[in-house]
Protein backbone atom coordinates (compact mmCIF):
# COMPACT_ATOMS: atom_id res chain seq x y z
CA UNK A 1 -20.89 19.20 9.08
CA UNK A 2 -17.17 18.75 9.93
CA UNK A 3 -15.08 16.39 7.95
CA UNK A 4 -13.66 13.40 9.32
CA UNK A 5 -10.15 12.20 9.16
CA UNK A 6 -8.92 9.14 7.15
CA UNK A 7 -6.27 7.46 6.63
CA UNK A 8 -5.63 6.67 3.36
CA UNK A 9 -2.87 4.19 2.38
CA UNK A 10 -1.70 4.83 -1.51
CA UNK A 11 -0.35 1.73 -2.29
CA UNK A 12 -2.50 0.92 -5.68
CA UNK A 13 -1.48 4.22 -6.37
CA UNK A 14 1.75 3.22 -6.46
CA UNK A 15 1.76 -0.22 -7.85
CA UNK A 16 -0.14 1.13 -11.19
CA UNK A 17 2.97 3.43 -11.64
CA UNK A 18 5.46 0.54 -11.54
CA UNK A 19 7.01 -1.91 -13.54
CA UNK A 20 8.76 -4.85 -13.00
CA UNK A 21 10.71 -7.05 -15.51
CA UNK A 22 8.94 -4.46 -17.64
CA UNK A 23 5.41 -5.10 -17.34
CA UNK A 24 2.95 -3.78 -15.18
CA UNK A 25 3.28 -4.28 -11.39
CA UNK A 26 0.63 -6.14 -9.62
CA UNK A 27 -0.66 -6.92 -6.43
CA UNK A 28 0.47 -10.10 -6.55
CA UNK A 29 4.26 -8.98 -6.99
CA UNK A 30 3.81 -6.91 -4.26
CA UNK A 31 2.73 -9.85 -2.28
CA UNK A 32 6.12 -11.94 -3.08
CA UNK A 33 8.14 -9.29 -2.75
CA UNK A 34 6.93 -8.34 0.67
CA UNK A 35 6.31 -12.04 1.65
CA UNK A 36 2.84 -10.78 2.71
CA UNK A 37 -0.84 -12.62 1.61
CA UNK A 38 -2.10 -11.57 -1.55
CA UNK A 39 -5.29 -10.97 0.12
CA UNK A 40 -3.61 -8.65 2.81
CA UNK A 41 -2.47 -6.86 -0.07
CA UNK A 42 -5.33 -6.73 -1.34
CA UNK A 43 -7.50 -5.17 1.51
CA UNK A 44 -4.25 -2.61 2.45
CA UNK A 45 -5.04 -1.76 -2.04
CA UNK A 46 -8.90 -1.29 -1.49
CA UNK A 47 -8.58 0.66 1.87
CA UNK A 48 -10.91 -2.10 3.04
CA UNK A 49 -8.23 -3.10 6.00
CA UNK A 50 -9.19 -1.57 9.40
CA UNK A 51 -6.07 -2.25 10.89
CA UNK A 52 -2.61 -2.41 9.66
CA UNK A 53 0.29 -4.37 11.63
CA UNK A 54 3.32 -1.86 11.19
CA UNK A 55 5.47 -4.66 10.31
CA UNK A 56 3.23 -5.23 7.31
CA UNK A 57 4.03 -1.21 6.42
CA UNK A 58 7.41 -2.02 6.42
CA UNK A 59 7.66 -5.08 4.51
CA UNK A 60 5.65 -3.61 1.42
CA UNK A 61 8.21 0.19 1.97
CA UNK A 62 11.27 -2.09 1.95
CA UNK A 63 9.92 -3.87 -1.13
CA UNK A 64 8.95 -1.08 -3.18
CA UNK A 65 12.09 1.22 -1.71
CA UNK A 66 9.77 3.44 -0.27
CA UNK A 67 11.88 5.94 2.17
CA UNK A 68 9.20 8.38 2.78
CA UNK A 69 6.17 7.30 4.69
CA UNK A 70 4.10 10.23 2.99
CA UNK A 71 4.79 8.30 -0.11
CA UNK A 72 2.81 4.93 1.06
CA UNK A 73 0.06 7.23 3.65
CA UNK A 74 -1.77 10.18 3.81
CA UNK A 75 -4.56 11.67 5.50
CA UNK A 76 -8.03 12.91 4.02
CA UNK A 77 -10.64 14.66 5.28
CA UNK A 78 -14.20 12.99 4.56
């Protein structure tokens, strides 16, 4: 059976290695840093999003200095 391709988007990943003010990060600081719904960040955390605007990729890179898409993204097989 061949393997499908994902897209997976890392950001929970991410957010559990962080700190900020030096605490844990959360989704929610993610949310006011990127000026994007908590619950959008939620669904883009879960992988439960279908779609993501590329403006909403942005936002949450320029928040969290991301400079390498391969940091936030990355494909897996299924």
């Amino acid at each position: 059976m061949e393997k499908k391709l994902k897209i997976y988007i890392r950001l929970q990943e991410i957010i559990n290695d962080r700190q900020i003010d030096g605490r844990p990060m959360t989704q929610k600081d993610v949310a006011e840093l990127s000026k994007l719904r908590r619950a959008t960040i939620s669904e883009i955390c879960t992988n439960t999003r279908t779609t993501i605007n590329r403006e909403h990729l942005e936002a949450i890179a320029q928040a969290l200095g991301i400079k390498d898409v391969s940091e936030l993204i990355e494909f897996r097989y299924e």
